[in-house]
Protein backbone atom coordinates (compact mmCIF):
# COMPACT_ATOMS: atom_id res chain seq x y z
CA UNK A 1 0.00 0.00 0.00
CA UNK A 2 1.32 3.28 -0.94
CA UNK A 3 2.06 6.11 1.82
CA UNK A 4 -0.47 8.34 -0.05
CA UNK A 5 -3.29 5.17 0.67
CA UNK A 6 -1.74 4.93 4.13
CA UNK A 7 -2.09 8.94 5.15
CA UNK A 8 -5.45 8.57 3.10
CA UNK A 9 -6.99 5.85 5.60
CA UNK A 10 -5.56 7.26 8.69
CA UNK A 11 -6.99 10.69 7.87
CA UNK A 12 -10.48 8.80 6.42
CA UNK A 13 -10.91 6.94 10.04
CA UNK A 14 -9.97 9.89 12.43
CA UNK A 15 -12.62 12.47 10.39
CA UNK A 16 -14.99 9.71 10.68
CA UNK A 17 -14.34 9.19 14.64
CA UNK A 18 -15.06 13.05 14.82
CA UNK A 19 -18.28 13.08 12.96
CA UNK A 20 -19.04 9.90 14.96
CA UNK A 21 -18.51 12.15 18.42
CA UNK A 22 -20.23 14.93 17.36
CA UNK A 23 -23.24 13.38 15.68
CA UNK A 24 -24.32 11.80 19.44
CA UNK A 25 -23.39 15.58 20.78
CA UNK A 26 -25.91 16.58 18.60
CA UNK A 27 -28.84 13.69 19.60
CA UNK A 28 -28.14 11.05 17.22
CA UNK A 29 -26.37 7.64 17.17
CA UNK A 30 -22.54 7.89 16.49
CA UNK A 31 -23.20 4.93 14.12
CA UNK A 32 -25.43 6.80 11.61
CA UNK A 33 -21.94 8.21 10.42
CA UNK A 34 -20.48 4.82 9.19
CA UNK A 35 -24.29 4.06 6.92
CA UNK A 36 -23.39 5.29 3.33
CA UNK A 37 -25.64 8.01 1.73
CA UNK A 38 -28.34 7.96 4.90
CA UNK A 39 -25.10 9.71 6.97
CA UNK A 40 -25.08 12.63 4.88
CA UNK A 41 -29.11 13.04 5.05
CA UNK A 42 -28.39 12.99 8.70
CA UNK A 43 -25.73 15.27 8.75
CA UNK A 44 -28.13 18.06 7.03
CA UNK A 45 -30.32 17.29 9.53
CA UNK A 46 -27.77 18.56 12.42
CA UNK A 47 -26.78 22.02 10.61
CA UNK A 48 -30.11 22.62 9.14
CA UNK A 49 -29.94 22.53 6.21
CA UNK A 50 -32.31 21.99 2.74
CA UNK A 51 -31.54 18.49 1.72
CA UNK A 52 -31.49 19.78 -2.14
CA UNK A 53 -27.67 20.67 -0.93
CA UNK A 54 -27.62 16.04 -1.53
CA UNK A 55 -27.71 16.89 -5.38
CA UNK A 56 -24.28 18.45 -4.70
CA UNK A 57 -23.25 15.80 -2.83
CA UNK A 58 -23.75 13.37 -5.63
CA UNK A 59 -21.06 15.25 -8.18
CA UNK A 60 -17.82 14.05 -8.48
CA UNK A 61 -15.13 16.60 -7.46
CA UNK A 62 -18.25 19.40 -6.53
CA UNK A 63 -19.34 17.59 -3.50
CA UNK A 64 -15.55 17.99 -2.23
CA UNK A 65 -16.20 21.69 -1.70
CA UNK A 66 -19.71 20.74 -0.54
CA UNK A 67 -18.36 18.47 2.33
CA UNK A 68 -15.96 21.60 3.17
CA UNK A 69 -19.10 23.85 3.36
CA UNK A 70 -20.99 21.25 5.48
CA UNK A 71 -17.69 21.13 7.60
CA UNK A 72 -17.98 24.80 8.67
CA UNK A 73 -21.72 24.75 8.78
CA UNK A 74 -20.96 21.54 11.26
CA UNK A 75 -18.50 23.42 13.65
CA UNK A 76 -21.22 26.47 13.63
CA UNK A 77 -23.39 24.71 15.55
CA UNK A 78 -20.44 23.88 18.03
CA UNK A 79 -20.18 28.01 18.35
CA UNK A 80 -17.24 28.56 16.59
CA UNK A 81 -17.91 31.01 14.30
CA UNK A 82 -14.15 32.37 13.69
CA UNK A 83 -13.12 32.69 10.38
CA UNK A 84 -9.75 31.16 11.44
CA UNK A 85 -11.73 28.57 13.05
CA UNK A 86 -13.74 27.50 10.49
CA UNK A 87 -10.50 27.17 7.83
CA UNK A 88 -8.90 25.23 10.32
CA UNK A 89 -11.80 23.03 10.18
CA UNK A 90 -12.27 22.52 6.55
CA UNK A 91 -8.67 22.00 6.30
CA UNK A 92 -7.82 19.70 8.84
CA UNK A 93 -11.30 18.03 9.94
CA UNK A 94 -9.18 14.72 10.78
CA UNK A 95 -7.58 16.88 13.46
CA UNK A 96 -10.31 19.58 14.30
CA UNK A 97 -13.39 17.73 14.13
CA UNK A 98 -11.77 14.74 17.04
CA UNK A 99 -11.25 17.84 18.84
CA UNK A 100 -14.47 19.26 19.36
CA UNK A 101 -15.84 15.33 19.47
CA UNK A 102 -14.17 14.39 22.55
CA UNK A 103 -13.72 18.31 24.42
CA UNK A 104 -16.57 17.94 27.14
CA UNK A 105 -16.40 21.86 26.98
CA UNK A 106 -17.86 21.66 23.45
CA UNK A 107 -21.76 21.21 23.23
CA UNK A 108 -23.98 20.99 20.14
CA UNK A 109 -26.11 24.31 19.53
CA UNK A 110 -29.00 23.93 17.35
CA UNK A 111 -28.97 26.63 13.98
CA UNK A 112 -32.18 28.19 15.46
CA UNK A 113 -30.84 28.69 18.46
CA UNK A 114 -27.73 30.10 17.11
CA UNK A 115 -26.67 33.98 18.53
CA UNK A 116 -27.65 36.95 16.00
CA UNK A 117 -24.49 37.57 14.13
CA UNK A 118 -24.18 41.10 12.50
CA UNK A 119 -21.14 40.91 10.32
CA UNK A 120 -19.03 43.49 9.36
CA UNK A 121 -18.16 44.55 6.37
CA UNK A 122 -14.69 43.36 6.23
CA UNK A 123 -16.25 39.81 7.09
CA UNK A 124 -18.51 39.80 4.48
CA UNK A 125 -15.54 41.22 2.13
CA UNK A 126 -13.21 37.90 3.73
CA UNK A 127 -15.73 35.30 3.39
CA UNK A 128 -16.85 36.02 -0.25
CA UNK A 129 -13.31 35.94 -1.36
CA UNK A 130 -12.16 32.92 0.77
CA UNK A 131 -15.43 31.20 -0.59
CA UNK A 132 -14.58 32.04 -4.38
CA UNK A 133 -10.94 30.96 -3.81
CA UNK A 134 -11.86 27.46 -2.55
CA UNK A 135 -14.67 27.04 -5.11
CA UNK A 136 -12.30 28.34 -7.80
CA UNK A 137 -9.21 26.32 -6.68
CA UNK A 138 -10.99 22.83 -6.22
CA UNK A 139 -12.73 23.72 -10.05
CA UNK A 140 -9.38 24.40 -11.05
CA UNK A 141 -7.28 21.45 -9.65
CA UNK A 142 -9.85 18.24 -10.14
CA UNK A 143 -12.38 19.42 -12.61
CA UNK A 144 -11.42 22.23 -15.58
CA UNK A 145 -8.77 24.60 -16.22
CA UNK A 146 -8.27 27.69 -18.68
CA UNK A 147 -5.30 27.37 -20.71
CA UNK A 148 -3.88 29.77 -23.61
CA UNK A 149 -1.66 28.32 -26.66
CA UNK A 150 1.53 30.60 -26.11
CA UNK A 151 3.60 28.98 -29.02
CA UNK A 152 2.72 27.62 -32.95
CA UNK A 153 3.86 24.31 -31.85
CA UNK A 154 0.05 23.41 -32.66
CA UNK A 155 -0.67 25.49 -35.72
CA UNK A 156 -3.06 25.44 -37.37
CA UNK A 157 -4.90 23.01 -35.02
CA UNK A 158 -4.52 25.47 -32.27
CA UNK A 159 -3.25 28.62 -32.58
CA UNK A 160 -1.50 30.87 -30.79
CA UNK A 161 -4.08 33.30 -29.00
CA UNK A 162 -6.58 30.16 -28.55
CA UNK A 163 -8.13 30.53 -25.03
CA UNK A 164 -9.56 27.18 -24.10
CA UNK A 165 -10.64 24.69 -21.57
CA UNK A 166 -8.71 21.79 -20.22
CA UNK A 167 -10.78 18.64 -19.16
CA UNK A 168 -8.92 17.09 -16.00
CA UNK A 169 -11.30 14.81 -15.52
CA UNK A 170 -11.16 13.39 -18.84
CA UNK A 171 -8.21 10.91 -17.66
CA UNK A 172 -8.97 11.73 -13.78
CA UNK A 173 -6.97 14.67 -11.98
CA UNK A 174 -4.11 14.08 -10.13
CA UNK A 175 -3.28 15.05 -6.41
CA UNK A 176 -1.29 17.82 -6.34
CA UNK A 177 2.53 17.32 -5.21
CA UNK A 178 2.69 20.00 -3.66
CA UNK A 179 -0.76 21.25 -1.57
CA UNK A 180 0.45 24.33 -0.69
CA UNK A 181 0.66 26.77 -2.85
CA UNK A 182 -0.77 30.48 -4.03
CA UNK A 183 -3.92 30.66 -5.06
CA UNK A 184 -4.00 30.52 -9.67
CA UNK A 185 -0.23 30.62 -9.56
CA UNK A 186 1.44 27.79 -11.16
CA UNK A 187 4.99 28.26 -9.93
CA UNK A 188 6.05 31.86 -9.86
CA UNK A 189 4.69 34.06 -7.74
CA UNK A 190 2.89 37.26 -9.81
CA UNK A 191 4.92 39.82 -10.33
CA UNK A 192 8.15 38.10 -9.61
CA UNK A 193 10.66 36.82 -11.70
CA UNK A 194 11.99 34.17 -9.37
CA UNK A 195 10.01 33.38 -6.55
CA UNK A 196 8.48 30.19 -6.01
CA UNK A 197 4.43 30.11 -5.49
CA UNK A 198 4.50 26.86 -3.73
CA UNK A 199 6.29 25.38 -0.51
CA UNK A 200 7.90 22.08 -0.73
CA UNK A 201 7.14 21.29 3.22
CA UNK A 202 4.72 18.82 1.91
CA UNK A 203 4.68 16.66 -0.63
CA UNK A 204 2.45 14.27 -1.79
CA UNK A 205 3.15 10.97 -4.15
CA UNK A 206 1.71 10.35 -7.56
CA UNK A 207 -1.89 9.44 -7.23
CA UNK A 208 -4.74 9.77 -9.99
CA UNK A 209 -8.62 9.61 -9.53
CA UNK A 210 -10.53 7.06 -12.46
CA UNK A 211 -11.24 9.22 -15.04
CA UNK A 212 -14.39 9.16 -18.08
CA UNK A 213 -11.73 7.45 -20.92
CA UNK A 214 -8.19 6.90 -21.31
CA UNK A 215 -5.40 8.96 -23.42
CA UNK A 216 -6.04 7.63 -27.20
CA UNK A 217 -4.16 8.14 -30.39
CA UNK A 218 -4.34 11.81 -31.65
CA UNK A 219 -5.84 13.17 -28.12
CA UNK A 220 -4.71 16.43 -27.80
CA UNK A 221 -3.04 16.48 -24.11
CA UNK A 222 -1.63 19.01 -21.78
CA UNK A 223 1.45 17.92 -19.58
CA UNK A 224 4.29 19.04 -17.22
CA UNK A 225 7.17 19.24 -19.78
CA UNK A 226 9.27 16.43 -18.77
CA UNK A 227 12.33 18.59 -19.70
CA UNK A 228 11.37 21.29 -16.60
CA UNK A 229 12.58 19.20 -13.61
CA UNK A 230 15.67 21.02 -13.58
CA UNK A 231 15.09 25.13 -14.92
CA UNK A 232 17.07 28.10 -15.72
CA UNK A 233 15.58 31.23 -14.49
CA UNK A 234 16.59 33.13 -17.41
CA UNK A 235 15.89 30.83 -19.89
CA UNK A 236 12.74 28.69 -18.32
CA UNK A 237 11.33 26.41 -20.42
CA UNK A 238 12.16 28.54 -23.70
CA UNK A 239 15.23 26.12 -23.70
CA UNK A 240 16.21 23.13 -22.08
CA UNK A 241 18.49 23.34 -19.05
CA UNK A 242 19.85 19.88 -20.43
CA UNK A 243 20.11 21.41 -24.04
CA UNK A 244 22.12 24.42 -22.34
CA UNK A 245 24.63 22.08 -20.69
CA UNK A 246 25.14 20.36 -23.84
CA UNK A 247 26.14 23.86 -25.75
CA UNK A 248 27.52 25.40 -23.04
CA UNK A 249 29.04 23.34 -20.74
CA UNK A 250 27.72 22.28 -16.70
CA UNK A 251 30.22 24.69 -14.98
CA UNK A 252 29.26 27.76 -17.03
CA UNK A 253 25.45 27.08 -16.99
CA UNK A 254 25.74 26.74 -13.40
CA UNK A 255 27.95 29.60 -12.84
CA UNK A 256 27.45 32.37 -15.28
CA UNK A 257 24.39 34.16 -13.27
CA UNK A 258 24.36 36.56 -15.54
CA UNK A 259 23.47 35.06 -18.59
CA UNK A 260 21.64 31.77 -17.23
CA UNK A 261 20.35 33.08 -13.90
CA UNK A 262 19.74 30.12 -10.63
CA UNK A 263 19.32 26.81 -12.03
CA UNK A 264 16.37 25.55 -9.56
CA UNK A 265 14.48 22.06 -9.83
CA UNK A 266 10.55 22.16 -10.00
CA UNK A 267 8.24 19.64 -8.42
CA UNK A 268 6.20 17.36 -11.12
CA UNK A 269 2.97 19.42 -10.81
CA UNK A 270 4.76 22.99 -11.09
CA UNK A 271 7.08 22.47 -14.27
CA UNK A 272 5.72 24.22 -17.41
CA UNK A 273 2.33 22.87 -19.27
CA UNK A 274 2.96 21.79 -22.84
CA UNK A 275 -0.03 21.14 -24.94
CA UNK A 276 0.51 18.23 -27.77
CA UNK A 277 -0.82 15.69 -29.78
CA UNK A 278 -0.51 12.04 -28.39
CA UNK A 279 1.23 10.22 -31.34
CA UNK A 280 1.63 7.18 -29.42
CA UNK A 281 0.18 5.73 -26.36
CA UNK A 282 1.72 2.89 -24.19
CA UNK A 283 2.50 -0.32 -25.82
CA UNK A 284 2.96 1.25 -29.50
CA UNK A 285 5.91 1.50 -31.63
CA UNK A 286 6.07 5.09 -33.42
CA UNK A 287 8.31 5.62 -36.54
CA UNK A 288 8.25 8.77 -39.14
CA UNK A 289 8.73 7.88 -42.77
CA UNK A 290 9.45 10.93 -44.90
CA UNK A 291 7.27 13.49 -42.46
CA UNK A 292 4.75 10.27 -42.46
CA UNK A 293 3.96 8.87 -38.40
CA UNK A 294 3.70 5.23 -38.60
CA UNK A 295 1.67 3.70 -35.39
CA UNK A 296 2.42 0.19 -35.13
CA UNK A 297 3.54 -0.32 -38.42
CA UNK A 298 0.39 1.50 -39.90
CA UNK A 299 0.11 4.61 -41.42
CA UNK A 300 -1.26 6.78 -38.89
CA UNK A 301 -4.16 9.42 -38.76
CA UNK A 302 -3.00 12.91 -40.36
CA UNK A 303 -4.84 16.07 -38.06
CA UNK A 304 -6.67 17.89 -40.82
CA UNK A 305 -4.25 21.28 -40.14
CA UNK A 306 -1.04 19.64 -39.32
CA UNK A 307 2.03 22.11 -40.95
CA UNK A 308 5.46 21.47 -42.41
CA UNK A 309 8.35 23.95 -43.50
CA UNK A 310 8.41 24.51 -47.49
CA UNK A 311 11.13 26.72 -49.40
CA UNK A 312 9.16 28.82 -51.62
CA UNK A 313 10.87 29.96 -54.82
CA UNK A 314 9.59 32.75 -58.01
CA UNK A 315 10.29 33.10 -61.06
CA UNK A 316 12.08 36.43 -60.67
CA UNK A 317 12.78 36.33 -57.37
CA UNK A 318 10.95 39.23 -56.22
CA UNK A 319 8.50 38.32 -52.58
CA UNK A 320 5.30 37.35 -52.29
CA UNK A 321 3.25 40.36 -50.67
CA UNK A 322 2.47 40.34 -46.97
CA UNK A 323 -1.46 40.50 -47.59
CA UNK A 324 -1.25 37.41 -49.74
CA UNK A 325 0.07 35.72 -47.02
CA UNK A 326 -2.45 37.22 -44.27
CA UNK A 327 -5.22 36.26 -46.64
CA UNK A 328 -3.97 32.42 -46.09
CA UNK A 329 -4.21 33.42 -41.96
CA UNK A 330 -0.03 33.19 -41.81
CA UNK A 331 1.18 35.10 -39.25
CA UNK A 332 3.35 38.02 -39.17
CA UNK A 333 5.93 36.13 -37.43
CA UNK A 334 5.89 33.47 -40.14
CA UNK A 335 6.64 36.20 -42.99
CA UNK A 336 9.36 37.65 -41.04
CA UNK A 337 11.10 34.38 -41.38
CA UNK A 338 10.21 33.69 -45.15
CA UNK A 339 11.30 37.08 -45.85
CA UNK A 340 15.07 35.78 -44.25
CA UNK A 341 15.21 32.88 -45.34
CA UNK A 342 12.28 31.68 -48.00
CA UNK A 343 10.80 29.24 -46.02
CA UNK A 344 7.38 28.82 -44.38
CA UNK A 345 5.42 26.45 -42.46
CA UNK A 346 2.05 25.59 -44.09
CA UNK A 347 -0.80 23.81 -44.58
CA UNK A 348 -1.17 21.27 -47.17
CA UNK A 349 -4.41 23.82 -48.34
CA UNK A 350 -1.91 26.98 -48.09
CA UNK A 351 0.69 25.03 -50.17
CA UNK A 352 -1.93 24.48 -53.04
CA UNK A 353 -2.98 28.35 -52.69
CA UNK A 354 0.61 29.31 -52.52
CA UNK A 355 1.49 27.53 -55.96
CA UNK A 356 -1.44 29.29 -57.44
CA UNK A 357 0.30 32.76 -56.88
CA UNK A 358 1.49 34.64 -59.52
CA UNK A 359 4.99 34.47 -60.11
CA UNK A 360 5.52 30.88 -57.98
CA UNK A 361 7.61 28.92 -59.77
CA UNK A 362 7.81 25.57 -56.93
CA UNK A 363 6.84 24.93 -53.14
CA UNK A 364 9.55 22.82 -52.29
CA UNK A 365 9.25 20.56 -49.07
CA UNK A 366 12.14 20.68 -46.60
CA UNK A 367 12.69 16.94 -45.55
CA UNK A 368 15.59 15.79 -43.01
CA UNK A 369 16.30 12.55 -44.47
CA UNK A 370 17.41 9.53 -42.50
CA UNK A 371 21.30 8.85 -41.54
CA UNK A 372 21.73 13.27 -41.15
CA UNK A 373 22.81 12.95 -37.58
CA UNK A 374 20.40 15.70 -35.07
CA UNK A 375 22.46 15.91 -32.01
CA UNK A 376 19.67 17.91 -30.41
CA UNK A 377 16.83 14.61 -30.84
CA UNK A 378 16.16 11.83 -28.51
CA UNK A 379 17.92 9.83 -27.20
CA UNK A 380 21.25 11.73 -27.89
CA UNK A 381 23.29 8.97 -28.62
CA UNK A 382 25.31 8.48 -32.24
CA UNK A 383 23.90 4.66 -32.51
CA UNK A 384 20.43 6.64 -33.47
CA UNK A 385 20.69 8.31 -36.72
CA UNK A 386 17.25 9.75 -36.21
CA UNK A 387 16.17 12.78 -38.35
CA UNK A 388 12.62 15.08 -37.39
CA UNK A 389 11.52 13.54 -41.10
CA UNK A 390 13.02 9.94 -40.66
CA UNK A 391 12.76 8.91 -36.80
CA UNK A 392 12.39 5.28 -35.13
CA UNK A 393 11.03 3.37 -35.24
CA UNK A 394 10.70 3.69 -30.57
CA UNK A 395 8.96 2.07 -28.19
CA UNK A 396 6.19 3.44 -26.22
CA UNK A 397 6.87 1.85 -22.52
CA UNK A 398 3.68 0.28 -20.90
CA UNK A 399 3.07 -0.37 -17.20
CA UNK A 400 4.04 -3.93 -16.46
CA UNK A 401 6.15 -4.24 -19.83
CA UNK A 402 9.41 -6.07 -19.72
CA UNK A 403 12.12 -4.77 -22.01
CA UNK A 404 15.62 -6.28 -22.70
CA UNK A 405 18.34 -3.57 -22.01
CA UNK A 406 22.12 -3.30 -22.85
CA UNK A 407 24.55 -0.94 -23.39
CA UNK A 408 22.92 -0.45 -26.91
CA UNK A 409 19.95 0.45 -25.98
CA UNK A 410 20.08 2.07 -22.52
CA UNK A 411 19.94 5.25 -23.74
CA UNK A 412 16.65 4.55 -24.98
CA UNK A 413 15.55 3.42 -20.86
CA UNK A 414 17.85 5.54 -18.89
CA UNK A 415 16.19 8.67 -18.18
CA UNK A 416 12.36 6.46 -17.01
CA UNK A 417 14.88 3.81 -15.09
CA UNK A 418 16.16 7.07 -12.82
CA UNK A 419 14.50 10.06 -13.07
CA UNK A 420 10.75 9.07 -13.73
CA UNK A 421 11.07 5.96 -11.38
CA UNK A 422 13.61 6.83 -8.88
CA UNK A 423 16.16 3.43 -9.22
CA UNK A 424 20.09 3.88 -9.47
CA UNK A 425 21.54 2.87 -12.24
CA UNK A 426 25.78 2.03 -13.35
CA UNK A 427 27.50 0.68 -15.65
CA UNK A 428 30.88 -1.34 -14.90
CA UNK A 429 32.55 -3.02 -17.30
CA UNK A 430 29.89 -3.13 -20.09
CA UNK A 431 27.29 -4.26 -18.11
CA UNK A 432 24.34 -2.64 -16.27
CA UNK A 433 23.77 -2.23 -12.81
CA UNK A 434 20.11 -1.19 -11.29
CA UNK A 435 20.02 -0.68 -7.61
CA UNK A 436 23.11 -2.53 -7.18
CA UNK A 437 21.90 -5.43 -8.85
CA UNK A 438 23.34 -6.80 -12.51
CA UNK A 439 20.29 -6.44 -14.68
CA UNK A 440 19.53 -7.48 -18.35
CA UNK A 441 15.91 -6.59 -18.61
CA UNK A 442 13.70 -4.08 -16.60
CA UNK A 443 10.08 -3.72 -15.89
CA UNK A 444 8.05 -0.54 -16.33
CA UNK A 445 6.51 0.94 -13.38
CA UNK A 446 4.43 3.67 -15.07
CA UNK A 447 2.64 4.26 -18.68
CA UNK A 448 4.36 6.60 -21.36
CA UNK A 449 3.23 8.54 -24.10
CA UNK A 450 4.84 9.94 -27.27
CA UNK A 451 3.37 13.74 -28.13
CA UNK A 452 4.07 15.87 -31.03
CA UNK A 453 3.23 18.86 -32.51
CA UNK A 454 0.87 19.35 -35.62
CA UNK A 455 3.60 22.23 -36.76
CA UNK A 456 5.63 19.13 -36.84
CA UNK A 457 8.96 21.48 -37.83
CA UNK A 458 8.49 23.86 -35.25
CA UNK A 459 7.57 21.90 -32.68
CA UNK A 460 9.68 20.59 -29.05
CA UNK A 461 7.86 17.58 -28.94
CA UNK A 462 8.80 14.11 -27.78
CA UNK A 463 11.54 13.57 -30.55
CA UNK A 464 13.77 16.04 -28.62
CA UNK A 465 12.67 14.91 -25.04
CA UNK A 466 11.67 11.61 -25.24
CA UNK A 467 8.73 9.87 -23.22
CA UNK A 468 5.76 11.67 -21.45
CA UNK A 469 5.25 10.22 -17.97
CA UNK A 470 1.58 9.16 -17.02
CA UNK A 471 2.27 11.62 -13.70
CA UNK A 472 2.75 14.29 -15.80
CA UNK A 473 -0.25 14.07 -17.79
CA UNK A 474 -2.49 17.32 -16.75
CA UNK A 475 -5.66 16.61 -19.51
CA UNK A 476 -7.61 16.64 -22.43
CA UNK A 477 -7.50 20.18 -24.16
CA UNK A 478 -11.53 20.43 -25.06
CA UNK A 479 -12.91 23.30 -26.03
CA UNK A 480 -11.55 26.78 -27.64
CA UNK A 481 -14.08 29.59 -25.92
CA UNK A 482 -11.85 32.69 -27.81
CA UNK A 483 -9.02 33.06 -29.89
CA UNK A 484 -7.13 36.35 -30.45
CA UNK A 485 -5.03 37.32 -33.62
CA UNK A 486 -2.07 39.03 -32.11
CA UNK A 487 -1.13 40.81 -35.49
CA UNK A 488 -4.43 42.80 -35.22
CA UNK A 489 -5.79 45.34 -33.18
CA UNK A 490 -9.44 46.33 -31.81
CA UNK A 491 -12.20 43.99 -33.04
CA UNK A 492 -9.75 42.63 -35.94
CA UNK A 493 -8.17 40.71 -33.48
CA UNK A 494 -11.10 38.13 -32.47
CA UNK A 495 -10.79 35.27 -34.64
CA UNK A 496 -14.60 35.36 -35.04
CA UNK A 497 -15.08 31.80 -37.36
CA UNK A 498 -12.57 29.93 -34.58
CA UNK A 499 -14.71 30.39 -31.63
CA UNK A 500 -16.80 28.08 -29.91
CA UNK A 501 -15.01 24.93 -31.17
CA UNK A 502 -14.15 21.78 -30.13
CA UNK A 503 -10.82 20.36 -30.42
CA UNK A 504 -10.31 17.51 -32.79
């Protein structure tokens, strides 16, 4: 059983022992508590309250904050009508609720017979907000979260300016690592460059509620980038801290503040959220063909927008004009860099309207062909001549999986064997230790995913980074509520025909 089960029961039996106290306080057998559905009826009963509040009670992940609000309406009627009283309560009932249970002092007050309470202003300011911070936060952490698309990794799927919602309990939401933390910040503190919106005093193993489904091919996913465990405060997650060390060397990424910054490590739930498309899911074998995915030796789904890089070339040479290409919804950005260098990223609809422009002479695909050496792709070792274009054919680890390793193939395993699930690994004289122990196979502990971008050459995706952890999976990206063109201005800049949609 795992410590989070453990903490889980222990916390589950001593709230229950409470309730059981101060349910025969109140007139009514302790037992009623341990009677499934019936106890909550009861409980209404006791703080007097309508029982339509049981709808509530019947919602996943709403009837946690309704159990919190039943909490304080509970210790009410045991006169404590402190504000610090009542957060104590609904944050440690396993600890609170014993306490008024088995203090003699304490005696049940029915809510008729409660004092008149005139609260001030300042209360009434306090409560509301506490109130729409809790609501907000337990929305926020087990049910939905707003999310914006900050890159073009996902054009034109998704597009930079997209506003949208992010289903957590699509695949079931995760406890958080790390509990505490500042309210709607996810690891900064606002208006700080470098201070840390969480504490680290607690921290809480990998657990995940059931979910509705289960991560399938081409799900569009949001994840803590598996790159972030480790951080440059300059640099964040706009480039890898392992990709820096590579260029520039341990001892000058670690000591040149002024151009890197700290280097700080990040908790699971507060590295940066990367929004992809899952190419693979555990158990499959991924390979790209000529910019082609291949799932398990099959040609795999195409999304409808996906984008590649194409040199365009004229006749005469002379450019294309700027509204031609804002016409085709390319962005400014995009131009810049054609107007450098002649290349764009495009749809395989833009590439057919591009040829039809006047003076086009050819749309030429760029393609990385197999055996041209990336240094910068998974899993950084010279045995893999892996290209963006021409890549695998990998793995996709599955929970329970066995896998042979060696020194040919550890680099492949070495990075899930340590970092993702915590064992030791050496290797002596061509051979590999785990924990100590000689080892010629190894068994996953955890489900991994393979994500990519649909602007498949502009795009940190898995092929640079390797596996996605099921513990850092976040959820399914859902629905796109607004979208904003950040190359217009005033009403130009609502993208009004992308609104309102649902993400394929």
């Amino acid at each position: 059983m795992s410590i989070y089960a453990i903490l889980s029961l222990v916390f589950f039996i001593l709230t229950l022992t409470g309730l059981w106290k101060l349910f025969e306080k109140a007139g009514v057998p302790g037992w009623n508590v341990l009677i499934p559905f019936y106890n909550f009826y009861v409980w209404l009963k006791i703080i007097n309250k309508p029982l339509w509040w049981y709808i509530f009670i019947l919602v996943p992940f709403i009837n946690v904050f309704t159990i919190l609000l039943m909490i304080v309406e509970l210790v009410k009627c045991y006169k404590k009508f402190g504000l610090l009283e009542q957060a104590v309560a609904a944050l440690l009932p396993f600890i609170y609720l014993p306490y008024l249970g088995f203090n003699k002092k304490e005696e049940y007050v029915h809510p008729d017979k409660w004092p008149l309470l005139k609260k001030s202003a300042t209360r009434e300011w306090a409560d509301a907000i506490i109130f729409a911070v809790i609501a907000a936060t337990i929305i926020r952490t087990f049910f939905i979260e707003a999310y914006t698309i900050p890159t073009s990794s996902m054009e034109k799927s998704l597009l930079v300016g997209d506003f949208l919602f992010v289903s957590k309990i699509s695949y079931g939401p995760k406890i958080p690592n790390t509990p505490i933390a500042f309210p709607f910040a996810h690891h900064t503190m606002p208006f700080t460059d470098n201070l840390k919106s969480y504490l680290e005093w607690i921290k809480l193993p990998y657990y995940r509620f059931p979910g509705f489904t289960t991560i399938k091919n081409n799900d569009v996913v949001v994840f803590n980038y598996p790159d972030g465990d480790t951080v440059s405060t300059v640099y964040q997650s706009n480039a890898s801290y392992y990709a820096l060390v590579k260029e520039f060397g341990r001892d000058r990424v670690w000591e040149d503040k002024a151009q890197f910054g700290d280097i700080i490590a990040r908790p699971v739930d507060k590295r940066e959220n990367f929004i992809k498309r899952c190419i693979g899911i555990p158990g499959d074998s991924v390979q790209i063909i000529d910019r082609q995915v291949y799932v398990n030796g099959k040609i795999a789904e195409n999304p409808k927008d996906r984008q590649f890089t194409y040199e365009i070339i004229t006749t005469d040479g002379s450019p294309i004009y700027r509204n031609q290409f804002r016409k085709l919804g390319i962005s400014e950005e995009d131009i810049r860099t054609y107007n450098t260098y002649n290349l764009l990223p495009l749809t395989e609809e833009s590439v057919e309207a591009i040829k039809k422009l006047p003076g086009v002479k050819e749309v030429r695909p760029i393609i990385s062909s197999r055996g041209n050496l990336d240094a910068r792709l998974f899993p950084f070792d010279t045995a893999y001549h892996f290209s963006i274009d021409n890549y695998g054919p990998i793995y996709i680890p599955k929970a329970g999986a066995t896998v042979a390793i060696s020194t040919k193939n550890i680099s492949l395993y070495h990075r899930i064997i340590t970092t993702y699930e915590g064992n030791t690994l050496e290797i002596k004289d061509n051979k590999i230790y785990i924990n100590g122990k000689e080892s010629s196979t190894y068994t996953f502990k955890m489900n991994y995913y393979w994500m990519q971008g649909d602007n498949r050459h502009n795009s940190a995706d898995s092929r640079y980074w390797g596996y996605v952890p099921e513990d850092h999976i976040v959820g399914k990206a859902s629905f796109v509520w607004l979208s904003l063109d950040k190359d217009e201005s005033f009403l130009k800049k609502i993208r009004w025909s992308k609104l309102f949609r649902f993400i394929k």
